[in-house]
PDB file of N, CA and C in Angstrom:
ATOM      1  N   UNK A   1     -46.843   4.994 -15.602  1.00  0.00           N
ATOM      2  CA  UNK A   1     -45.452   5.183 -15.958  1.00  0.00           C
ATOM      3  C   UNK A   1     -44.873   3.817 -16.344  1.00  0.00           C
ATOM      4  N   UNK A   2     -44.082   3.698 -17.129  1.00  0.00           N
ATOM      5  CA  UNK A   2     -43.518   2.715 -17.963  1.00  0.00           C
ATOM      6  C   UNK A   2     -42.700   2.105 -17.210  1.00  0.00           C
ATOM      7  N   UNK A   3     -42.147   1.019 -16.861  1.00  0.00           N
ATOM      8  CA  UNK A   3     -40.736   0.555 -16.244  1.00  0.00           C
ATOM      9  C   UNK A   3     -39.679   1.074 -16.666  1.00  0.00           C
ATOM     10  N   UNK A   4     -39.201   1.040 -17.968  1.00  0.00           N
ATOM     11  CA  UNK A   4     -38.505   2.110 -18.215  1.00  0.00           C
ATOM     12  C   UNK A   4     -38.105   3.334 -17.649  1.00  0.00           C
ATOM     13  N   UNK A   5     -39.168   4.444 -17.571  1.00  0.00           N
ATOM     14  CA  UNK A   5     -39.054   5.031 -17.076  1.00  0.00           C
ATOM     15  C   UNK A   5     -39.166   5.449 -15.454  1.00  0.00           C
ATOM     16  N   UNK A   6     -39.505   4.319 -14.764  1.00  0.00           N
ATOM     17  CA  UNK A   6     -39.171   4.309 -12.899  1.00  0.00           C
ATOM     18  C   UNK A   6     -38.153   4.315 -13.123  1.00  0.00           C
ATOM     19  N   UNK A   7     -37.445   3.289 -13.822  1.00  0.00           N
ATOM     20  CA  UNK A   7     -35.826   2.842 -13.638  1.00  0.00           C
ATOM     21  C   UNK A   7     -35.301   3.731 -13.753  1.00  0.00           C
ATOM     22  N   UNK A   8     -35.393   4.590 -14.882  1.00  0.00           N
ATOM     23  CA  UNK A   8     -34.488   5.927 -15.509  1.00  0.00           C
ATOM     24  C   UNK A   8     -34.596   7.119 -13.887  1.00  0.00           C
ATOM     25  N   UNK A   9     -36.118   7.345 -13.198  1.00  0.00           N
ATOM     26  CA  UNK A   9     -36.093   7.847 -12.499  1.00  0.00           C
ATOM     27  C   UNK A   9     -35.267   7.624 -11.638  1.00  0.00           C
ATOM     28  N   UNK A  10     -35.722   6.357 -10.740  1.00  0.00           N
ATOM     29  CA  UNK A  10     -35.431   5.858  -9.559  1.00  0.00           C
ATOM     30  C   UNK A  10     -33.581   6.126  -9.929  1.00  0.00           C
ATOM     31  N   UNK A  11     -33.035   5.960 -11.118  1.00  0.00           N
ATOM     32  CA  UNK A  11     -31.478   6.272 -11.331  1.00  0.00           C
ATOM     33  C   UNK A  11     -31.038   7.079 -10.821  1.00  0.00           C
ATOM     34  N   UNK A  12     -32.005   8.524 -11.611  1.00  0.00           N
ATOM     35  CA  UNK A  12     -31.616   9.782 -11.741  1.00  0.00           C
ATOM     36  C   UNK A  12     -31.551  10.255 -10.044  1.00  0.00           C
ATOM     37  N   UNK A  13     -32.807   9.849  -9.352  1.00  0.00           N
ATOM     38  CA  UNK A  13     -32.991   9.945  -8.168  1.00  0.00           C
ATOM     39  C   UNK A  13     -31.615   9.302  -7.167  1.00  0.00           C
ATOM     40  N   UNK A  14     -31.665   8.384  -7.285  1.00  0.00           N
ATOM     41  CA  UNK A  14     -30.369   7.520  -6.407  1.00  0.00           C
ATOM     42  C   UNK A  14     -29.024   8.127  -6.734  1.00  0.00           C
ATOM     43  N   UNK A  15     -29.077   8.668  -8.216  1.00  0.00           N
ATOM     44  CA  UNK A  15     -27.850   9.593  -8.048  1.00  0.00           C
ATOM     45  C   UNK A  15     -27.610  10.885  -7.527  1.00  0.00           C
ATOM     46  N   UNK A  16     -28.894  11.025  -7.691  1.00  0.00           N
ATOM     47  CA  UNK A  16     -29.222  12.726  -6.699  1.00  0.00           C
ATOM     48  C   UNK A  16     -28.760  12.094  -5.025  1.00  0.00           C
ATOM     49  N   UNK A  17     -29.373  11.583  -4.293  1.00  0.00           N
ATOM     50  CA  UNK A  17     -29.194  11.406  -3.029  1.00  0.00           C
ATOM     51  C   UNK A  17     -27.599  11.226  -2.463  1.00  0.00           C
ATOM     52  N   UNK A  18     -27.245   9.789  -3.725  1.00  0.00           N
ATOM     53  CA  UNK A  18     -25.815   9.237  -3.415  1.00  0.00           C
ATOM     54  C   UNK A  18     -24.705  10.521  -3.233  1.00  0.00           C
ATOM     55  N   UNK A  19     -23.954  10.808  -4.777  1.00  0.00           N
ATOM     56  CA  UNK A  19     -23.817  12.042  -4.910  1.00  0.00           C
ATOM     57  C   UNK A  19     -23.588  13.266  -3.458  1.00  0.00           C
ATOM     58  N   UNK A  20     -24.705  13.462  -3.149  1.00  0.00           N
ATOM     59  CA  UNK A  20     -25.272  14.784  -2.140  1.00  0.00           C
ATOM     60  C   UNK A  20     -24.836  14.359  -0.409  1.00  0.00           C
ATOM     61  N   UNK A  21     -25.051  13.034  -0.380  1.00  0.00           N
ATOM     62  CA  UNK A  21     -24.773  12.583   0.981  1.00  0.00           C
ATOM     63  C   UNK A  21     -23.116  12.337   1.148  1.00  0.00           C
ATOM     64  N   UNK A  22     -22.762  11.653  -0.080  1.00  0.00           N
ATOM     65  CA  UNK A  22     -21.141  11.284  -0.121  1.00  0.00           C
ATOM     66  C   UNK A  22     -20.149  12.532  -0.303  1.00  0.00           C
ATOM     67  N   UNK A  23     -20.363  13.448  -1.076  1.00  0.00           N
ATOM     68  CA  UNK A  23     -19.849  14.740  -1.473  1.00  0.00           C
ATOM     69  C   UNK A  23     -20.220  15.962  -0.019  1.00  0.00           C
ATOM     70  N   UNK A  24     -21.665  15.562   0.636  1.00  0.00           N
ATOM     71  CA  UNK A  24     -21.222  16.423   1.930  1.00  0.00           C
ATOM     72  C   UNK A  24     -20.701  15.844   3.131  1.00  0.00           C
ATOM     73  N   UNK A  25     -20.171  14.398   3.421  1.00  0.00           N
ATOM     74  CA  UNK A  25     -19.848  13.869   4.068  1.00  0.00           C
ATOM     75  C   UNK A  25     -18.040  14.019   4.565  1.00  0.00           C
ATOM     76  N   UNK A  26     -17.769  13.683   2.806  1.00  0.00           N
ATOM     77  CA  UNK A  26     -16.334  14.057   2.277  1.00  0.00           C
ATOM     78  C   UNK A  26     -15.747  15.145   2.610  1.00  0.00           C
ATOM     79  N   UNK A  27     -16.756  16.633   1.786  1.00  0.00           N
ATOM     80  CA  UNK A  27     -16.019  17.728   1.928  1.00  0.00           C
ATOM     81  C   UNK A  27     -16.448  18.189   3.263  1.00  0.00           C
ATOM     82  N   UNK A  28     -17.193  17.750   4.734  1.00  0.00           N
ATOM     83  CA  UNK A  28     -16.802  18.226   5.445  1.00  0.00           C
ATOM     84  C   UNK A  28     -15.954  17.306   6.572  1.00  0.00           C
ATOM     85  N   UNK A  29     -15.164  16.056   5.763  1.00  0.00           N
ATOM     86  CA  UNK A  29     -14.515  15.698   6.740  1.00  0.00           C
ATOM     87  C   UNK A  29     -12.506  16.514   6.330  1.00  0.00           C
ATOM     88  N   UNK A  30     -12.622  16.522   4.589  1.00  0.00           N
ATOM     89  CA  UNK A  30     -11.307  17.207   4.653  1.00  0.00           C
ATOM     90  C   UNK A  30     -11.645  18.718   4.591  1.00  0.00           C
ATOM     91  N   UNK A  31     -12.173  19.360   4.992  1.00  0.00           N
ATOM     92  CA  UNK A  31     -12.478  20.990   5.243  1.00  0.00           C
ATOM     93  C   UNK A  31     -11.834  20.462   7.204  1.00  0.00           C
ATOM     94  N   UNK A  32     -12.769  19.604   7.667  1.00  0.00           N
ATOM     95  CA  UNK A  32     -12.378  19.928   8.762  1.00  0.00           C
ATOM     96  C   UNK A  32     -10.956  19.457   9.098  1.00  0.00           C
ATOM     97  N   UNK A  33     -10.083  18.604   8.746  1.00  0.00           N
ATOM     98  CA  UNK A  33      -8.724  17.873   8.792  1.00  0.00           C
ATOM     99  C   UNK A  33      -8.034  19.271   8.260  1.00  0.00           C
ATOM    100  N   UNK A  34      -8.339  19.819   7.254  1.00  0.00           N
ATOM    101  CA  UNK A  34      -7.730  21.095   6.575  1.00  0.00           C
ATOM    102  C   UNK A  34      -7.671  22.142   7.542  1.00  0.00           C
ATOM    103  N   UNK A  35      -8.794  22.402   8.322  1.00  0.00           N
ATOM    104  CA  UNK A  35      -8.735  24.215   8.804  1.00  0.00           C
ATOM    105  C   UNK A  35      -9.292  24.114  10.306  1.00  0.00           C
ATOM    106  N   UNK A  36      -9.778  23.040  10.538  1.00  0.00           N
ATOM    107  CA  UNK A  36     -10.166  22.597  11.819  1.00  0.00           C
ATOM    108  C   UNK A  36     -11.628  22.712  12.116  1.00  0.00           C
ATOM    109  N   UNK A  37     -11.444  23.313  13.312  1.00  0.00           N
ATOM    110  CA  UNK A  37     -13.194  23.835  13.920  1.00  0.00           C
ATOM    111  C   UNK A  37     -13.114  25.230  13.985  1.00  0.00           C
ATOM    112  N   UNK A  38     -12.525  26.159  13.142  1.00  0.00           N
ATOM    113  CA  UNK A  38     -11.653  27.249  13.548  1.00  0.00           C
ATOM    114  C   UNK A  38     -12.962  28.670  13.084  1.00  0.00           C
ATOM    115  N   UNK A  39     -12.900  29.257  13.240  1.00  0.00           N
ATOM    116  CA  UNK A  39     -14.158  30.533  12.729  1.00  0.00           C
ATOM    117  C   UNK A  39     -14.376  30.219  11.224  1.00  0.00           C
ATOM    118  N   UNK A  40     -15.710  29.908  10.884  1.00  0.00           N
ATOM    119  CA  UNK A  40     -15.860  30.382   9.597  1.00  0.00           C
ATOM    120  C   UNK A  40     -16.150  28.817   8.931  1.00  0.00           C
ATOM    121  N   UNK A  41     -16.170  27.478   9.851  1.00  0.00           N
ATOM    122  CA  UNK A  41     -15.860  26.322   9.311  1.00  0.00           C
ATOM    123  C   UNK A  41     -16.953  25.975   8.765  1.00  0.00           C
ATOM    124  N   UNK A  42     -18.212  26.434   8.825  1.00  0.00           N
ATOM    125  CA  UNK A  42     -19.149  25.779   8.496  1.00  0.00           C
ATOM    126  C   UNK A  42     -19.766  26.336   7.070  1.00  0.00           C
ATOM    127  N   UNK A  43     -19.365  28.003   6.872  1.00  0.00           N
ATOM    128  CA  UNK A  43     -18.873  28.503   5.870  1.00  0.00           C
ATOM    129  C   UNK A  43     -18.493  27.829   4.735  1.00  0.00           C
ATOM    130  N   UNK A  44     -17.094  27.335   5.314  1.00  0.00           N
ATOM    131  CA  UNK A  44     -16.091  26.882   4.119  1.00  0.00           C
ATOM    132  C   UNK A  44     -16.739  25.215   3.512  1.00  0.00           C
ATOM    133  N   UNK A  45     -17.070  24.644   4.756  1.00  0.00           N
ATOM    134  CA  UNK A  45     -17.033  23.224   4.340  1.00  0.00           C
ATOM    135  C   UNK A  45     -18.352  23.485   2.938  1.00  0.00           C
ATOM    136  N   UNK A  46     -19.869  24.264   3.613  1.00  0.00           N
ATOM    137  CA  UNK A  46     -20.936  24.746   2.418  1.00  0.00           C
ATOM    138  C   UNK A  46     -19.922  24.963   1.565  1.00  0.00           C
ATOM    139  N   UNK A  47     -18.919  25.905   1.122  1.00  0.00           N
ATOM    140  CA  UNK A  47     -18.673  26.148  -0.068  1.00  0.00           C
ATOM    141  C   UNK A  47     -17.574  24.978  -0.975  1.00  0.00           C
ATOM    142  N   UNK A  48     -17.166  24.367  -0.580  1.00  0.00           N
ATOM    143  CA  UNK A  48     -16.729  23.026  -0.309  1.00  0.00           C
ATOM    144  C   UNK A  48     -17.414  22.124  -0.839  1.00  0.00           C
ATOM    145  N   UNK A  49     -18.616  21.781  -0.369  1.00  0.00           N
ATOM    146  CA  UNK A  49     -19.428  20.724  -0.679  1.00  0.00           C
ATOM    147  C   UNK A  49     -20.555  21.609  -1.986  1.00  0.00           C
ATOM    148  N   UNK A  50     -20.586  22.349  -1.899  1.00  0.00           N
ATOM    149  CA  UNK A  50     -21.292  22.706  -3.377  1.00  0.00           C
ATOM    150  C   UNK A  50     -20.134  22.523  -4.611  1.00  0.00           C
ATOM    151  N   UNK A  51     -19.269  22.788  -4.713  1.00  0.00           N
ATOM    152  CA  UNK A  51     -18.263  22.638  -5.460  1.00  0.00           C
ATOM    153  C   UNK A  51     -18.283  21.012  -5.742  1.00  0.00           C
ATOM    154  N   UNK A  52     -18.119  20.337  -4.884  1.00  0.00           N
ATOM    155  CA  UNK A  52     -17.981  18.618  -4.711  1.00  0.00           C
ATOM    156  C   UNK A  52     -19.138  18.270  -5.071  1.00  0.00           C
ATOM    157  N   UNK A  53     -19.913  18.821  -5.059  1.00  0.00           N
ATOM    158  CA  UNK A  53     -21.283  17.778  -5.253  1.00  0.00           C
ATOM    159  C   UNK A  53     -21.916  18.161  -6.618  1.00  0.00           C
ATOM    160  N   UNK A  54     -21.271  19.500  -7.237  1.00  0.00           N
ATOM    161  CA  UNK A  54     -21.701  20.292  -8.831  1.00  0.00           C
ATOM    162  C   UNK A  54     -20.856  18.749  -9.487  1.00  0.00           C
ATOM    163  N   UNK A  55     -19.533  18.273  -9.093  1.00  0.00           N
ATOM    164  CA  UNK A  55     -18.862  17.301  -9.693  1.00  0.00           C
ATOM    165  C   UNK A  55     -19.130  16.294  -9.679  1.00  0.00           C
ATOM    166  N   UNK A  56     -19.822  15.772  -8.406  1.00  0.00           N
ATOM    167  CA  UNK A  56     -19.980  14.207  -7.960  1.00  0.00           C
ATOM    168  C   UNK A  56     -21.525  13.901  -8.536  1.00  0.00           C
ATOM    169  N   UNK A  57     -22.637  14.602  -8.474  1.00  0.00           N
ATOM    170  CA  UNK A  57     -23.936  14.356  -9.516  1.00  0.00           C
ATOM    171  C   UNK A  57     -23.458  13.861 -10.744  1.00  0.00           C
ATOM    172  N   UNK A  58     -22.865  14.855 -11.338  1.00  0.00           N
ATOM    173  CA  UNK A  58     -22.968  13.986 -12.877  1.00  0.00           C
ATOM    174  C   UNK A  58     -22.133  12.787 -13.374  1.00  0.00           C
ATOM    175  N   UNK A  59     -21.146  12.508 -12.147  1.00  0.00           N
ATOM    176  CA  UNK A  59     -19.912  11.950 -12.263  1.00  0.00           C
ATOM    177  C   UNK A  59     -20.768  10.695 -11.645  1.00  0.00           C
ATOM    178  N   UNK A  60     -21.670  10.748 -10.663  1.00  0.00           N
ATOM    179  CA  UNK A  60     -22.481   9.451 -10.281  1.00  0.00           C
ATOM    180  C   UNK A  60     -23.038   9.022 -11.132  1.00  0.00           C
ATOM    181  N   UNK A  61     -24.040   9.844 -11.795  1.00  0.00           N
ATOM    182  CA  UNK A  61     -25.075   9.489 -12.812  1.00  0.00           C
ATOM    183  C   UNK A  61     -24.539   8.372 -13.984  1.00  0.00           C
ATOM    184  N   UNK A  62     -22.972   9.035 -14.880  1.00  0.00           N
ATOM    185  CA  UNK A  62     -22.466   8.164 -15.669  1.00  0.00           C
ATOM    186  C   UNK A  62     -21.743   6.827 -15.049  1.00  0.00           C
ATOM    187  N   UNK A  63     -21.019   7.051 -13.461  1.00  0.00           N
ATOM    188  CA  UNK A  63     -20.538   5.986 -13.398  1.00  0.00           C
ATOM    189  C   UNK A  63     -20.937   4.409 -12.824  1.00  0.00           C
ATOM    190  N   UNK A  64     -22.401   4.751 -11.833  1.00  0.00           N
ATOM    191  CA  UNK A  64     -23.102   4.217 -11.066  1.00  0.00           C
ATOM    192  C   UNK A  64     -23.623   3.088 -11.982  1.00  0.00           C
ATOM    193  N   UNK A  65     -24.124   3.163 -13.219  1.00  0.00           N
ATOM    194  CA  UNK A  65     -24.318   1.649 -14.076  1.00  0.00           C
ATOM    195  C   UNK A  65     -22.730   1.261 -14.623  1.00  0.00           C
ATOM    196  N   UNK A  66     -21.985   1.498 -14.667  1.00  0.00           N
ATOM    197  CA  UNK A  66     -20.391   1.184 -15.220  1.00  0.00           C
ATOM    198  C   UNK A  66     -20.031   0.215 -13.646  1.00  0.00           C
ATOM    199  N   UNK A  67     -20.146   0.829 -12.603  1.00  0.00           N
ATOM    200  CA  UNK A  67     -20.233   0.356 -10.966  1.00  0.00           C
ATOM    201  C   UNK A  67     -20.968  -1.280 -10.795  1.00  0.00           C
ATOM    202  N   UNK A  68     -21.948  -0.911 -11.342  1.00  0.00           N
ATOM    203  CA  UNK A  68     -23.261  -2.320 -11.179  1.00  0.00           C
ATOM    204  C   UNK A  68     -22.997  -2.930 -12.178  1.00  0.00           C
ATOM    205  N   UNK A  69     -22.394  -2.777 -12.948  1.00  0.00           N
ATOM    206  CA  UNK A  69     -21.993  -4.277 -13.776  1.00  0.00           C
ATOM    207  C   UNK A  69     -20.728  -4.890 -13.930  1.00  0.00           C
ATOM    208  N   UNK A  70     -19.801  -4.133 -13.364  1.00  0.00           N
ATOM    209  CA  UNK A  70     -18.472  -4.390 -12.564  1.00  0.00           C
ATOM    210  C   UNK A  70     -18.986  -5.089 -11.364  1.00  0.00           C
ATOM    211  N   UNK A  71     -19.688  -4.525 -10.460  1.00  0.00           N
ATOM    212  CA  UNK A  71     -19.942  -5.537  -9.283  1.00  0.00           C
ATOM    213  C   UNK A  71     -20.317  -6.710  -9.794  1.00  0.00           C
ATOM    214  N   UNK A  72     -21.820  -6.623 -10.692  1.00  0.00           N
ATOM    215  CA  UNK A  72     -22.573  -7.992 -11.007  1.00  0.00           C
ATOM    216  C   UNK A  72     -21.337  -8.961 -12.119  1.00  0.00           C
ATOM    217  N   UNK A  73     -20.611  -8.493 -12.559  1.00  0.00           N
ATOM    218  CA  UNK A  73     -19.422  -9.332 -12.743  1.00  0.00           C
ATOM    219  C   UNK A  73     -18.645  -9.684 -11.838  1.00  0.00           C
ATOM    220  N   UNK A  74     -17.918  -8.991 -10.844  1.00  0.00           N
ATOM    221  CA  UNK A  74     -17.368 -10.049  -9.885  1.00  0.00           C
ATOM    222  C   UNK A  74     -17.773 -10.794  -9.714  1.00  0.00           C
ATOM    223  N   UNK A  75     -19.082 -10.469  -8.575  1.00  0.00           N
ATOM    224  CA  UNK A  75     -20.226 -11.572  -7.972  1.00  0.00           C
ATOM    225  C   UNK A  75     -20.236 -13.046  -8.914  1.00  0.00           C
ATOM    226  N   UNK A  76     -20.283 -12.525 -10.067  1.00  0.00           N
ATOM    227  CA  UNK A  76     -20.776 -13.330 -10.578  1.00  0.00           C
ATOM    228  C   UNK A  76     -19.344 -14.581 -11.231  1.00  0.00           C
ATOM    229  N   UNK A  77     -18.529 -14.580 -10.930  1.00  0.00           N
ATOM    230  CA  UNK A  77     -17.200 -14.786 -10.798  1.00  0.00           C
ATOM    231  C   UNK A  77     -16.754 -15.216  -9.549  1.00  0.00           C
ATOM    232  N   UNK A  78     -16.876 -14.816  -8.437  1.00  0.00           N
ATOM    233  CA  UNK A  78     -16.937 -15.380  -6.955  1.00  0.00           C
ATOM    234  C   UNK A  78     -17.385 -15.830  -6.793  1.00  0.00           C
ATOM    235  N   UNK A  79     -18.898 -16.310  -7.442  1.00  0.00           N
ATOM    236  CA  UNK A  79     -19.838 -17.468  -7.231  1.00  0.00           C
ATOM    237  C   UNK A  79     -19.547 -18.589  -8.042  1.00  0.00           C
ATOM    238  N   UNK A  80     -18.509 -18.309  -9.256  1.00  0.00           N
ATOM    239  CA  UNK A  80     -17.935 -19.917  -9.752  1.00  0.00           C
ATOM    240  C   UNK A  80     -18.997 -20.009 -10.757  1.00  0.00           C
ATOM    241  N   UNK A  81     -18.803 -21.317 -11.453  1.00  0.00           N
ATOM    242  CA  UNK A  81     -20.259 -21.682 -12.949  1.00  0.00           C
ATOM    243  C   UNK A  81     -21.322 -21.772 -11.919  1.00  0.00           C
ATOM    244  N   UNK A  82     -22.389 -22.381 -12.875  1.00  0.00           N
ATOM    245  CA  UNK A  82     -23.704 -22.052 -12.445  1.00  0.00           C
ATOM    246  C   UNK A  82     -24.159 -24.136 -12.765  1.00  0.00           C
TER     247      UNK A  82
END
């Protein structure tokens, strides 16, 4: 496999995980602030976090290199000339 293509993977991949962990983390902390621990919560938050995470995949995928070169510009700006 090409470097190219790890990178493209290893992307596609890191946005799969990121995405999936942050989007079920999220929607079950405002599902639970929303409706509590109340019947049915674990229900809602699943339907919740599929919704959030149909959005947050593709929304990672495009923004996650826009992210890393905004960072590697600060950095690189907080560290002063070279």
């Amino acid at each position: 496999m090409s470097k190219f293509t790890v990178a493209r993977a290893r992307q596609f991949i890191f946005s799969l995980y990121m995405s999936c962990i942050m989007s079920l983390m999220i929607s079950g902390i405002i599902t639970l602030i929303n409706t509590g621990m109340a019947d049915g919560f674990l229900s809602r938050w699943i339907g919740a976090w599929l919704v959030a995470w149909a959005i947050a995949f593709p929304l990672v995928i495009f923004i996650a290199p826009l992210a890393g070169k905004m960072a590697d510009a600060t950095v690189a700006r907080l560290s002063g000339p070279k």
